[in-house]
C-alpha atoms as a PDB file:
ATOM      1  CA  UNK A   1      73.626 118.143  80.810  1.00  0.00           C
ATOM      2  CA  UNK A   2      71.938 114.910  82.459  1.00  0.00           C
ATOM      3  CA  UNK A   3      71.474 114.548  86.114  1.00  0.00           C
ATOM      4  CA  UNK A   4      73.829 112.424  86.582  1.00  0.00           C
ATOM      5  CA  UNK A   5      76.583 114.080  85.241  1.00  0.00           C
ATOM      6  CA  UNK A   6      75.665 116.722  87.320  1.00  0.00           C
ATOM      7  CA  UNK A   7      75.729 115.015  90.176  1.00  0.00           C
ATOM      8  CA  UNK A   8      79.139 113.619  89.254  1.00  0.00           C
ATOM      9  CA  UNK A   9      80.856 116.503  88.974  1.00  0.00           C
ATOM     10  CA  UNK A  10      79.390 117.793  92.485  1.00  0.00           C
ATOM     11  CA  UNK A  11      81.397 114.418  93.868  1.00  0.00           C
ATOM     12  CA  UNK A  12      84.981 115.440  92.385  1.00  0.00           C
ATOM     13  CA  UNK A  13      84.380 119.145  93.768  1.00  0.00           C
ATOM     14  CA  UNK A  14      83.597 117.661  96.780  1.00  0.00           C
ATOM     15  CA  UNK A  15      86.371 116.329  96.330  1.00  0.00           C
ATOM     16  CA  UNK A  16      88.581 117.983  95.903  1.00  0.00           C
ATOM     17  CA  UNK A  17      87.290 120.587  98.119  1.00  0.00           C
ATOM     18  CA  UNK A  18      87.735 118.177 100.910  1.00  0.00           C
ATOM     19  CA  UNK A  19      90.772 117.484 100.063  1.00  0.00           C
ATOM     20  CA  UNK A  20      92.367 120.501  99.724  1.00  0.00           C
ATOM     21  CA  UNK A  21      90.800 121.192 103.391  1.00  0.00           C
ATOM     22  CA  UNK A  22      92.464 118.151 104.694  1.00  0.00           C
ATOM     23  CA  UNK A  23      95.402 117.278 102.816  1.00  0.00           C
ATOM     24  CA  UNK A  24      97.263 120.418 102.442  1.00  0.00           C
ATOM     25  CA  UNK A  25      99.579 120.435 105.449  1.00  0.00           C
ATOM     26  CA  UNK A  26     103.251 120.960 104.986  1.00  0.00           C
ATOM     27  CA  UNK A  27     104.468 117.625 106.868  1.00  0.00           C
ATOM     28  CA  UNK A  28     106.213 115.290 105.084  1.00  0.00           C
ATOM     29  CA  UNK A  29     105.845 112.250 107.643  1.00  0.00           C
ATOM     30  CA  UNK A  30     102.018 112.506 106.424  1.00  0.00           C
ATOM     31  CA  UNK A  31     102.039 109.404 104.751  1.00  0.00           C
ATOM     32  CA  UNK A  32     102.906 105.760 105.351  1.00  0.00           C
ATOM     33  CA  UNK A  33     106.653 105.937 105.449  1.00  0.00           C
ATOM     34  CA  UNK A  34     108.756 109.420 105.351  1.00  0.00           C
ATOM     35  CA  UNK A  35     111.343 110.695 103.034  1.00  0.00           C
ATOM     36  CA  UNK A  36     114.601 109.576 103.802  1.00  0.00           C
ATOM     37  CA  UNK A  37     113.205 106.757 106.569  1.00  0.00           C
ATOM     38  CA  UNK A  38     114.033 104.022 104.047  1.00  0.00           C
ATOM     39  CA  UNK A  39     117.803 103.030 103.224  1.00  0.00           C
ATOM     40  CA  UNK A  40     118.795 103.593  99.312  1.00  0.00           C
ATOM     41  CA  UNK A  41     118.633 100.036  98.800  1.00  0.00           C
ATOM     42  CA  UNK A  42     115.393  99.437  99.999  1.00  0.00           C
ATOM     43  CA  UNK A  43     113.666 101.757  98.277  1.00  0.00           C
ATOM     44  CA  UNK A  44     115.097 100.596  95.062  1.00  0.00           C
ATOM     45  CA  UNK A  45     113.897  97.143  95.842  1.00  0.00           C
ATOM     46  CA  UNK A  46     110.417  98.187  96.784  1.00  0.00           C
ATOM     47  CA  UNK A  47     110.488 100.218  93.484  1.00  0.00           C
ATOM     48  CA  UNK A  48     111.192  97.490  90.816  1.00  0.00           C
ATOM     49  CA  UNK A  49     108.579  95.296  92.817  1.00  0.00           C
ATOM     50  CA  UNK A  50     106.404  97.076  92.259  1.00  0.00           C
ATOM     51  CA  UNK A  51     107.242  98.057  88.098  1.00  0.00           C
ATOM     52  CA  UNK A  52     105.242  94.700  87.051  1.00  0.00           C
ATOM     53  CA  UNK A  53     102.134  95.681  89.087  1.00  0.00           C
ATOM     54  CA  UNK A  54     102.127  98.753  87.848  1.00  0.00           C
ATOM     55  CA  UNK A  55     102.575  97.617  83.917  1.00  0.00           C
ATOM     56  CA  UNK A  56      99.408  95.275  84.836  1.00  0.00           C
ATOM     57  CA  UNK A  57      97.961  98.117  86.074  1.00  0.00           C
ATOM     58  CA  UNK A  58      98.318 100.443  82.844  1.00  0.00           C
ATOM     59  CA  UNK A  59      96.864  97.590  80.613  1.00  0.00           C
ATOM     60  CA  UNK A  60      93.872  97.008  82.714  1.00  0.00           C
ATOM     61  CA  UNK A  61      93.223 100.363  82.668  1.00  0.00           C
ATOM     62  CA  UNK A  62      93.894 101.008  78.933  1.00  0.00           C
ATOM     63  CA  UNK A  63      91.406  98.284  78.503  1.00  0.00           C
ATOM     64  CA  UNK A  64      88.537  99.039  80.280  1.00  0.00           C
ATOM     65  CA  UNK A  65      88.470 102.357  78.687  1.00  0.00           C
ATOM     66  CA  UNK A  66      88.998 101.096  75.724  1.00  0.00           C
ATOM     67  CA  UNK A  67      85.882  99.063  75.660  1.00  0.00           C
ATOM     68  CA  UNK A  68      83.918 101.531  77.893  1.00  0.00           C
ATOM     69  CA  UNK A  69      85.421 105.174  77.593  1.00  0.00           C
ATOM     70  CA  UNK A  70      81.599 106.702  79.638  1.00  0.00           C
ATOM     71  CA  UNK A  71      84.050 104.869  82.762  1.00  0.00           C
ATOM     72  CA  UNK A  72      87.070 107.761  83.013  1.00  0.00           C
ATOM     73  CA  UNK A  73      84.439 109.471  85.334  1.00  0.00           C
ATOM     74  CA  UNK A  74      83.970 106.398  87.501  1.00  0.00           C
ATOM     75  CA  UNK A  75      87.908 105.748  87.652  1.00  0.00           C
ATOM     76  CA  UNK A  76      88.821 109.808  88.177  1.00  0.00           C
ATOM     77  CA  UNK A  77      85.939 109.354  90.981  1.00  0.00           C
ATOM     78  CA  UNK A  78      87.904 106.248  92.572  1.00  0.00           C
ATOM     79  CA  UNK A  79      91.125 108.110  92.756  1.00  0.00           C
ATOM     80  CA  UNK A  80      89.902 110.774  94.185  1.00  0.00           C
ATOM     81  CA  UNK A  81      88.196 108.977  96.792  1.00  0.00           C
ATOM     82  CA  UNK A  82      91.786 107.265  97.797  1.00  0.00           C
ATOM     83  CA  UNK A  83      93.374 110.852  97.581  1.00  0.00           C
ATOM     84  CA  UNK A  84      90.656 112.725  99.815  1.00  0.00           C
ATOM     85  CA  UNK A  85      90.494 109.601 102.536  1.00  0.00           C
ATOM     86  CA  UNK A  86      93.779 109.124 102.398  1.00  0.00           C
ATOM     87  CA  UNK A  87      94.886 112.947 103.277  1.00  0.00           C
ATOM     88  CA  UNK A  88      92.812 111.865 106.972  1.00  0.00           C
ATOM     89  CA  UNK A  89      95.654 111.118 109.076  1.00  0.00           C
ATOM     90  CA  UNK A  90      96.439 110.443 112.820  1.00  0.00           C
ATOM     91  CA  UNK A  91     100.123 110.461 114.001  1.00  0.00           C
ATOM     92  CA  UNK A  92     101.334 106.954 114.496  1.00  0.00           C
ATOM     93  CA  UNK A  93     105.018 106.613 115.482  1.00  0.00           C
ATOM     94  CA  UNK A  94     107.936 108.541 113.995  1.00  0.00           C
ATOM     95  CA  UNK A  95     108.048 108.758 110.383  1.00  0.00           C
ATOM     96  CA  UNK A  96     104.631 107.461 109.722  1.00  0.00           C
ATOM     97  CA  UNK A  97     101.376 107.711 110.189  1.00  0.00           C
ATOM     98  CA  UNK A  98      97.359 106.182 110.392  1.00  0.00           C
ATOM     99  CA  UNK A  99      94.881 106.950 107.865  1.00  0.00           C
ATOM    100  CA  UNK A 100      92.543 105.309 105.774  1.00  0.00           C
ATOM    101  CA  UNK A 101      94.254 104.016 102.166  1.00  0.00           C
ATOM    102  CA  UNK A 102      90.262 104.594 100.351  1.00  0.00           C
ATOM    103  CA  UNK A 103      91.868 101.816  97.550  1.00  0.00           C
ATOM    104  CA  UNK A 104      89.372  99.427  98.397  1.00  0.00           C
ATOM    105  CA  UNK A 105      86.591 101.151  96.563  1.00  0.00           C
ATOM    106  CA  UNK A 106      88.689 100.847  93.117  1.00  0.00           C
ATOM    107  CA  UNK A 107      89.628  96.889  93.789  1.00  0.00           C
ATOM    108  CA  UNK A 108      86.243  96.146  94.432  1.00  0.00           C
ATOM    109  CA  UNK A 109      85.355  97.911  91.252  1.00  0.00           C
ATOM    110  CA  UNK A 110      87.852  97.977  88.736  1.00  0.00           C
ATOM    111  CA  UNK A 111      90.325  95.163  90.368  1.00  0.00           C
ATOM    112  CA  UNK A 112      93.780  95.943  91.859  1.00  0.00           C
ATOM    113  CA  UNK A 113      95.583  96.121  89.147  1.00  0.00           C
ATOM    114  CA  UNK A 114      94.100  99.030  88.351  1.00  0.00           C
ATOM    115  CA  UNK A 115      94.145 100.817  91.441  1.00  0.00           C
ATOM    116  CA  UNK A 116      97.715 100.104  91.702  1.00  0.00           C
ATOM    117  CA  UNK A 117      97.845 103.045  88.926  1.00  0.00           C
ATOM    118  CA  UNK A 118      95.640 105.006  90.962  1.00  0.00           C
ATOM    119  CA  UNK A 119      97.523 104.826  94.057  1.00  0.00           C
ATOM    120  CA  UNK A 120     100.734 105.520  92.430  1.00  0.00           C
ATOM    121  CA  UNK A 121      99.109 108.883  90.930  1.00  0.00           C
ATOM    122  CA  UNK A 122      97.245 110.199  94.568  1.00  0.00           C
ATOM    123  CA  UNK A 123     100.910 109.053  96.196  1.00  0.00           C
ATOM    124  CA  UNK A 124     103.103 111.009  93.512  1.00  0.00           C
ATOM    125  CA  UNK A 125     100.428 114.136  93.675  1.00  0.00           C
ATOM    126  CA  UNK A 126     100.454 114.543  97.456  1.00  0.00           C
ATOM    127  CA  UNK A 127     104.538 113.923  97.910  1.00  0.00           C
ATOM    128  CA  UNK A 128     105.257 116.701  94.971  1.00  0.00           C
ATOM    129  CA  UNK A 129     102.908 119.150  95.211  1.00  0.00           C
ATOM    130  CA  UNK A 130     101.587 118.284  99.160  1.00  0.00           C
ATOM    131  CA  UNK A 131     104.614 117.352 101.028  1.00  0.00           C
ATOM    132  CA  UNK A 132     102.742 114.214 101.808  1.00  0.00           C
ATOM    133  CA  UNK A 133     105.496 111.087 102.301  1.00  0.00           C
ATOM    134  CA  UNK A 134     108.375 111.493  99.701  1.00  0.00           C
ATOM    135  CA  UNK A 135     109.598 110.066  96.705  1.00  0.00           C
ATOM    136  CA  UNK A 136     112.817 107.796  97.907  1.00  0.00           C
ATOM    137  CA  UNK A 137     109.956 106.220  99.412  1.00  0.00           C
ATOM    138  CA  UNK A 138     107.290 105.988  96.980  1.00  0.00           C
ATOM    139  CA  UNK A 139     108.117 102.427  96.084  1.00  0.00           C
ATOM    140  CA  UNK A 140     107.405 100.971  99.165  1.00  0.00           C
ATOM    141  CA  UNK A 141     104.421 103.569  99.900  1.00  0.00           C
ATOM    142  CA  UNK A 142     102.977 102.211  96.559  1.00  0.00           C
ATOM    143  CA  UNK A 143     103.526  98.673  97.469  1.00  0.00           C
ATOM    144  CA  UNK A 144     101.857  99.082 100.208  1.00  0.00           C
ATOM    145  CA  UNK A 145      98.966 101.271  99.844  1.00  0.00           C
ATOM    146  CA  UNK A 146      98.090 100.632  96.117  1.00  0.00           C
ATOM    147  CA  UNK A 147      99.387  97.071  95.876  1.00  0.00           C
ATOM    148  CA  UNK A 148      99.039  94.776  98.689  1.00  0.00           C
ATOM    149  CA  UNK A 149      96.301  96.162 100.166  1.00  0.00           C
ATOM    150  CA  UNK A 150      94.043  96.527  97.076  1.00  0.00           C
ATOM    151  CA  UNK A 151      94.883  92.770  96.455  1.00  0.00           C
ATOM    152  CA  UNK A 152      94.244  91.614  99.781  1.00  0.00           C
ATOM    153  CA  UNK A 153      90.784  93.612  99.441  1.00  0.00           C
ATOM    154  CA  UNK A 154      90.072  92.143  95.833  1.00  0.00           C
ATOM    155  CA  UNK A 155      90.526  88.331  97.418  1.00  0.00           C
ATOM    156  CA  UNK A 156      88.690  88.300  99.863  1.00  0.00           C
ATOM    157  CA  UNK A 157      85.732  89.892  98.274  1.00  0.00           C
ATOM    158  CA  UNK A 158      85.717  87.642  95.364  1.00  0.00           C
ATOM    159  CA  UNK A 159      85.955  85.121  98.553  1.00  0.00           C
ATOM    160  CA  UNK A 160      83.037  86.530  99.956  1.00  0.00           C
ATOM    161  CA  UNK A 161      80.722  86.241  96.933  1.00  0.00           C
ATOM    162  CA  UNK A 162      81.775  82.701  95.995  1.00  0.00           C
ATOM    163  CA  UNK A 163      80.309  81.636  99.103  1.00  0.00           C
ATOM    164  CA  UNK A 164      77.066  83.717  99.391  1.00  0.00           C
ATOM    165  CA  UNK A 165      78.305  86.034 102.242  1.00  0.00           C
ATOM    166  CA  UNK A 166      75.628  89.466 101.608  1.00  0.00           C
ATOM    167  CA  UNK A 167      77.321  91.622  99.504  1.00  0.00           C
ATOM    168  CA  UNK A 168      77.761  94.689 101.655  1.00  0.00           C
ATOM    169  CA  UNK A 169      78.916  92.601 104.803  1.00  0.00           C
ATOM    170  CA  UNK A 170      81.698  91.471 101.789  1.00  0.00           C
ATOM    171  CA  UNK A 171      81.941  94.960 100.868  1.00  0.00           C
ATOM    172  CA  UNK A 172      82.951  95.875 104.517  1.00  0.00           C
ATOM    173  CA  UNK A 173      85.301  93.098 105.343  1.00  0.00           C
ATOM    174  CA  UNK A 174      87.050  93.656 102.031  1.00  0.00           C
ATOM    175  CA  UNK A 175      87.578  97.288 102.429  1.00  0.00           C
ATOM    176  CA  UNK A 176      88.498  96.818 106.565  1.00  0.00           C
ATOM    177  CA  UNK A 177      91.082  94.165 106.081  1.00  0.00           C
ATOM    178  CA  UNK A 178      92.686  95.751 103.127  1.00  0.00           C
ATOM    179  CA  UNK A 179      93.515  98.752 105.237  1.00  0.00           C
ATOM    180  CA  UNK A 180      94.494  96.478 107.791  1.00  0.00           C
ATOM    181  CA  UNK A 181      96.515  94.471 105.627  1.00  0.00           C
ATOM    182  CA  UNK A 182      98.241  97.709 104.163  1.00  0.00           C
ATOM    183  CA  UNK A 183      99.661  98.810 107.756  1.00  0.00           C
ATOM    184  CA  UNK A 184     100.993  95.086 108.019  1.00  0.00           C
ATOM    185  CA  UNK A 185     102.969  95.410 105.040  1.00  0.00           C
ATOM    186  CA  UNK A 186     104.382  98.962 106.238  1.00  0.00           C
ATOM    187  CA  UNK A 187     105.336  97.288 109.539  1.00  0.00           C
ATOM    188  CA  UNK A 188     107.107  94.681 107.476  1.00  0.00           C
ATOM    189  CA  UNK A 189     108.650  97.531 105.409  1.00  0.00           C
ATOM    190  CA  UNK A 190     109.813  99.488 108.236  1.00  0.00           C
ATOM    191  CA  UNK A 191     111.505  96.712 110.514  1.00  0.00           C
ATOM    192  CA  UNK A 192     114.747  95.707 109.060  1.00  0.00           C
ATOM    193  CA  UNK A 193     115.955  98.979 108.608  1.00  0.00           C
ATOM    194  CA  UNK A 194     114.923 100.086 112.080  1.00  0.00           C
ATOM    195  CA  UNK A 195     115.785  97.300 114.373  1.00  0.00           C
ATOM    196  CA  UNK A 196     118.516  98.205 116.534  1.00  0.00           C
ATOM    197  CA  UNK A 197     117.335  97.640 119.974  1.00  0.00           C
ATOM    198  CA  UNK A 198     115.623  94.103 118.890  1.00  0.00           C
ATOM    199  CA  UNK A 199     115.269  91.433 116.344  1.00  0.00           C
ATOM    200  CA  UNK A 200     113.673  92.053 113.030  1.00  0.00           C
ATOM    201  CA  UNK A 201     110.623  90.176 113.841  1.00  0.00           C
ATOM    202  CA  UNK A 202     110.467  92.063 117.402  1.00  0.00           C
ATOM    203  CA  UNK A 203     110.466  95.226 115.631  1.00  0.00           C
ATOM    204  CA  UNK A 204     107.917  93.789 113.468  1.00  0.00           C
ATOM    205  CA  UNK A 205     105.263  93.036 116.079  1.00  0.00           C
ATOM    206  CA  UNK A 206     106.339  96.162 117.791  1.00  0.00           C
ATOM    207  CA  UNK A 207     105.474  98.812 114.364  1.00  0.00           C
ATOM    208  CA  UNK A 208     102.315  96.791 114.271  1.00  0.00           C
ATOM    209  CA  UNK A 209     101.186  97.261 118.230  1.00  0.00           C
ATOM    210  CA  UNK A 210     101.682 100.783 117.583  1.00  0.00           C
ATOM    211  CA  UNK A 211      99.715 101.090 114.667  1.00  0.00           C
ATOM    212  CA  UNK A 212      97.020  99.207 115.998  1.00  0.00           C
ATOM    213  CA  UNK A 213      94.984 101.380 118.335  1.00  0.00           C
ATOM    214  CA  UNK A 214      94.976 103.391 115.574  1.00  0.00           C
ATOM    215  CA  UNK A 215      94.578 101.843 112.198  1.00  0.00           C
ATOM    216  CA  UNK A 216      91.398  98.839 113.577  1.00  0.00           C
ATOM    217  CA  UNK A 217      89.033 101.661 114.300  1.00  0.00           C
ATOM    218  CA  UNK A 218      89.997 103.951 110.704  1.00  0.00           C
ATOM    219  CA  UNK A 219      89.692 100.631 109.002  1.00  0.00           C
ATOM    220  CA  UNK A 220      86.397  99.750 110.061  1.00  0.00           C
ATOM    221  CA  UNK A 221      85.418 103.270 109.346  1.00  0.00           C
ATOM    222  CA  UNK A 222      86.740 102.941 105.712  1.00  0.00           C
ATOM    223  CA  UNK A 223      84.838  99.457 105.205  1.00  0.00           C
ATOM    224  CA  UNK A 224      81.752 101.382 106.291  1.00  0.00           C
ATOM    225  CA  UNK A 225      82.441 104.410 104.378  1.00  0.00           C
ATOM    226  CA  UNK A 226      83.130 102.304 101.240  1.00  0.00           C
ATOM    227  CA  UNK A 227      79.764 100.360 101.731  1.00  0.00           C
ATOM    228  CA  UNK A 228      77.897 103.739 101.585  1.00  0.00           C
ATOM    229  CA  UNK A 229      79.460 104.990  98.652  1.00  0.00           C
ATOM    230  CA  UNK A 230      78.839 101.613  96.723  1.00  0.00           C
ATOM    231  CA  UNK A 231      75.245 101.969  97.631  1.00  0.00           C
ATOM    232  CA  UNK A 232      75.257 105.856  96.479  1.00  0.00           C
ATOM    233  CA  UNK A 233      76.860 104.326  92.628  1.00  0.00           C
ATOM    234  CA  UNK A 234      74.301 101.633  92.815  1.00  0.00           C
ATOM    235  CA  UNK A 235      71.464 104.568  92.812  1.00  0.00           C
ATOM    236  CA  UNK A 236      73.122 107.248  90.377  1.00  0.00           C
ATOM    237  CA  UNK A 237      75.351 105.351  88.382  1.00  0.00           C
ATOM    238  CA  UNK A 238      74.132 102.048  87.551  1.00  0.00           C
ATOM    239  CA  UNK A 239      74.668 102.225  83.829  1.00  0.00           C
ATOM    240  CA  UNK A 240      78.762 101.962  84.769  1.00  0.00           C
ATOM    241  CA  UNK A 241      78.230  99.268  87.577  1.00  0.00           C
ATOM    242  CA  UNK A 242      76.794  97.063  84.669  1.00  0.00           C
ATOM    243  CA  UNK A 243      78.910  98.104  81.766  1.00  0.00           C
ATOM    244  CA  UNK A 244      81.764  96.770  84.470  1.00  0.00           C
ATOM    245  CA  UNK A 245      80.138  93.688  85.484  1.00  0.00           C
ATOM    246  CA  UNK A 246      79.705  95.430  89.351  1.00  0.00           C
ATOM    247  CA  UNK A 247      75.418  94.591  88.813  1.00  0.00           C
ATOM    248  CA  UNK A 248      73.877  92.242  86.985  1.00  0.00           C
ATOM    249  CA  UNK A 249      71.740  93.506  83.404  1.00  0.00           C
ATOM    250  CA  UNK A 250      67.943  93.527  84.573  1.00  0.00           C
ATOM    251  CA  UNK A 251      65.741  90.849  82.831  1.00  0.00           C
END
């Protein structure tokens, strides 16, 4: 067995390890948006949104294994990043919650289509089995966590390297303002079906001042975190970063 495939599969019992530590807490409001917080409707809406995403998501993923299979350890390792740093959580406000979303890591290398898979998987896996979230709401928690944000995180790092910012500072403000993003589409999610005392928009702006002294510090501690771990694959798994297009082939 190679050292590297050692040291891979001392990562995923990391892990998992960690995650099991963290993650295995019998409260359902444990991620973004509880069961039952949603109406019906809404989380049938949020559902189909999110079907073409997720179809995008299975081809991409179908393809890059197709043309690299040695990358199923390098996905499996991206998932279980967003399942270990998303089990992390600080109450918010009833029925959710802050924590990172870790889906950064997978749009920066894979894309988001991909991760939208991904996300879908660690959300299903910790609602069934966890009693993390809940699965009337695991359209919008998808959306959310393994759609917009992963998008959000994908632009603006392509942003960065068109115009020469360094690529961890990119890195870092791709990861940060993808979580960020992620808890703006929750608040979004969460105020017209919870506006009685205000206006949709009021309850908007007042989801998001709750999340906030919250959510800005975890999300610059994910952008860092996910800067580290980039720097960790560009030392022990470089092979994958190129086959991927992450690094350039040496000359």
């Amino acid at each position: 067995m190679s050292k590297q495939s050692k040291l891979e599969k001392r990562i995923l019992a990391l892990a998992a390890a960690f995650a099991l530590t963290f993650g295995i807490v019998p409260n359902v409001s444990a991620m973004h948006i509880m069961e039952g917080y949603l109406p019906g409707g809404f989380c049938i809406a949020w559902g189909v949104l999110c079907l073409p995403f997720l179809i995008a998501g299975f081809m991409s993923i179908k393809k890059t294994l197709n043309e690299h299979r040695n990358l199923i350890t390098l996905l499996a390792m991206a998932g279980a990043f967003v399942f270990v740093i998303s089990s992390l959580k600080i109450p918010s406000i009833t029925g959710s919650c802050s924590h990172m979303t870790g889906t950064g890591l997978g749009a920066i290398l894979f894309g988001p289509s991909a991760v939208s898979i991904l996300g879908l998987i660690v959300l299903l896996f910790q609602a069934i089995l966890l009693g993390h979230g809940g699965l009337t709401t695991i359209g919008a928690n998808t959306f959310s966590m393994a759609i917009a944000g992963p998008f959000v995180t994908y632009g603006i790092y392509t942003l960065c390297k068109k115009v020469g910012v360094n690529k961890r500072v990119g890195i870092f403000l791709a990861a940060s303002l993808g979580d960020l993003f992620t808890y703006c589409v929750t608040a979004f999610q969460m105020a017209p079906a919870h506006h009685a005392e205000s206006t949709i928009g009021g309850a908007f702006v007042k989801f998001l001042a709750v999340f906030a002294p919250t959510q800005v510090p975890l999300a610059i501690i994910e952008g860092i975190i996910t800067v580290l771990i980039v720097m960790g694959l560009e030392t022990y798994a470089k092979p994958e970063l190129r086959a991927i297009g992450f690094i350039k082939e040496a000359k």
